[in-house]
Protein backbone atom coordinates (compact mmCIF):
# COMPACT_ATOMS: atom_id res chain seq x y z
CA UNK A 1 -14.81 -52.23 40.83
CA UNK A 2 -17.42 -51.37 37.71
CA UNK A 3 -18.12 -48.63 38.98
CA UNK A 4 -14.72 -46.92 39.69
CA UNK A 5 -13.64 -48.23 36.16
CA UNK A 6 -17.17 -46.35 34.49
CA UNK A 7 -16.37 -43.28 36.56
CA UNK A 8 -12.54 -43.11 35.49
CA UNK A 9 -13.25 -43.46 31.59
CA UNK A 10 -16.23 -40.93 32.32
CA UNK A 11 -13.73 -38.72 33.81
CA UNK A 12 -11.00 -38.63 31.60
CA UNK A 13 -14.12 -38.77 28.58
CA UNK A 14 -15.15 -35.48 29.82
CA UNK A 15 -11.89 -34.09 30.37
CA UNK A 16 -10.57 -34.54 26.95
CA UNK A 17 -13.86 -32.57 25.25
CA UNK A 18 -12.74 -29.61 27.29
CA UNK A 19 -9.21 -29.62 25.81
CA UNK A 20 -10.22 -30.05 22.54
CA UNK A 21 -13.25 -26.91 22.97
CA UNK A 22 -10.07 -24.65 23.77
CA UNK A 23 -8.17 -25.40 20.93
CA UNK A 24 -11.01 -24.44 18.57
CA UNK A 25 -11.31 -20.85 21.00
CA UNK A 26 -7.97 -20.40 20.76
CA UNK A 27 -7.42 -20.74 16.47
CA UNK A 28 -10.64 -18.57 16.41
CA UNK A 29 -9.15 -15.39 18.46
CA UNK A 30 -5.53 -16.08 16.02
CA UNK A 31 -7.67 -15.77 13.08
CA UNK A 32 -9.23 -12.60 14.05
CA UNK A 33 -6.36 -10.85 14.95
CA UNK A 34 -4.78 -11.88 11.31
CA UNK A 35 -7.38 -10.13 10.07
CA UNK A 36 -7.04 -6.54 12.21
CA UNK A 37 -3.31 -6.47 10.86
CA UNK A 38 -4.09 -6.61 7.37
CA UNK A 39 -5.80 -3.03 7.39
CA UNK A 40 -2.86 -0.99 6.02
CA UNK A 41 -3.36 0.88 3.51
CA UNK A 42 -0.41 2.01 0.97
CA UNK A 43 1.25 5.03 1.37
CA UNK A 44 4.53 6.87 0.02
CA UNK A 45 8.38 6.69 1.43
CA UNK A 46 8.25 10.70 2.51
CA UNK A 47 5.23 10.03 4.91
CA UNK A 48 7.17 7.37 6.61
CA UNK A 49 8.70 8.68 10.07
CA UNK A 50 12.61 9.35 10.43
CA UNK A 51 12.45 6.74 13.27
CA UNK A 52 10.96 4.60 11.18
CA UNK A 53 13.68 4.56 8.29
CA UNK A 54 16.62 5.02 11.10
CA UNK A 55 15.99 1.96 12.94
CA UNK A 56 15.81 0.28 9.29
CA UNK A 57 19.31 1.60 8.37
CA UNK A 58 20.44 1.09 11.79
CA UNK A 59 19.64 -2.99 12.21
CA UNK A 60 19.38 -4.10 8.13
CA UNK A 61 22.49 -2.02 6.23
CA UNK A 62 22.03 -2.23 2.72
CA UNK A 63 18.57 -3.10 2.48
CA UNK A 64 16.20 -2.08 0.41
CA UNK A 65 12.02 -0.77 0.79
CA UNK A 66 10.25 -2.00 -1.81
CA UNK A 67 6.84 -0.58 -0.23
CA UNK A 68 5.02 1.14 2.98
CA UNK A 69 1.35 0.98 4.35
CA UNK A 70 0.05 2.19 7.26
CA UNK A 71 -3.08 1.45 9.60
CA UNK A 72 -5.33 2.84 11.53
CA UNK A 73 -3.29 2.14 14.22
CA UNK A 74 -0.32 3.74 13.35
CA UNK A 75 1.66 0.79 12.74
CA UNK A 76 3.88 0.92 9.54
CA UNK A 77 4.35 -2.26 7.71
CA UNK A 78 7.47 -2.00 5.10
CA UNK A 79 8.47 -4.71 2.38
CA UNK A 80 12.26 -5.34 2.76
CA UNK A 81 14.67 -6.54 0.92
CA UNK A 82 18.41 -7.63 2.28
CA UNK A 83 21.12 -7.79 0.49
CA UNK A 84 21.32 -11.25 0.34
CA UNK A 85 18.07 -11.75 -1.89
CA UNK A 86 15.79 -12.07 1.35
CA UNK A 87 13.23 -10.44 1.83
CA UNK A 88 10.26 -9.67 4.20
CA UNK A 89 7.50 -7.25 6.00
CA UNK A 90 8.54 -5.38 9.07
CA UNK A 91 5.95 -4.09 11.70
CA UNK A 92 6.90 -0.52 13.23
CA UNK A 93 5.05 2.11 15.27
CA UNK A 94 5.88 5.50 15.05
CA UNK A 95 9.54 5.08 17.09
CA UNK A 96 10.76 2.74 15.37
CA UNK A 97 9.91 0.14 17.67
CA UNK A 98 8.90 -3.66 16.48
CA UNK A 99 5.02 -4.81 16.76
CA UNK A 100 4.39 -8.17 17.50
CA UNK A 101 2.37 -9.91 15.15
């Protein structure tokens, strides 16, 4: 009965520093990816695509771009503000489309 009580905590010992080795894998890739998105570099309203500025007027009315960068990538990422005093960054490709962050 030792034995199977040894070979249980053993068990569940060894299962638990797995779990905890992904975890730390897992934060690592997050933090690297943080770090590819931030590459934008600043650029004016006029090089910003139509699509880009449609799909803003189209889903926030009223708002307001405070500033535009762009990346390597050719992701636009635009400083927003609502009309409501909110504000916020937007990710965009070329069409208009959201990036996921």
């Amino acid at each position: 009965m030792k034995k199977v009580f040894i070979t249980a905590v053993f068990a569940l010992g060894s299962l638990t520093a797995f779990a905890q080795e992904e975890q730390a894998t897992e934060a690592q890739d997050a933090a690297t990816e943080a770090v590819a998105q931030d590459d934008f570099s600043e650029i004016a309203m006029e090089e910003v695509p139509e699509a880009v500025t449609a799909m803003i007027e189209t889903n926030y009315p009223g708002a307001t771009v405070n500033s535009a960068a762009k990346n390597e990538a050719g992701h636009y990422k635009l400083e927003v503000s609502l009309e409501d005093g909110t504000s916020g960054a937007l990710i965009l490709d070329e069409e208009g489309n959201a990036v996921e962050q």
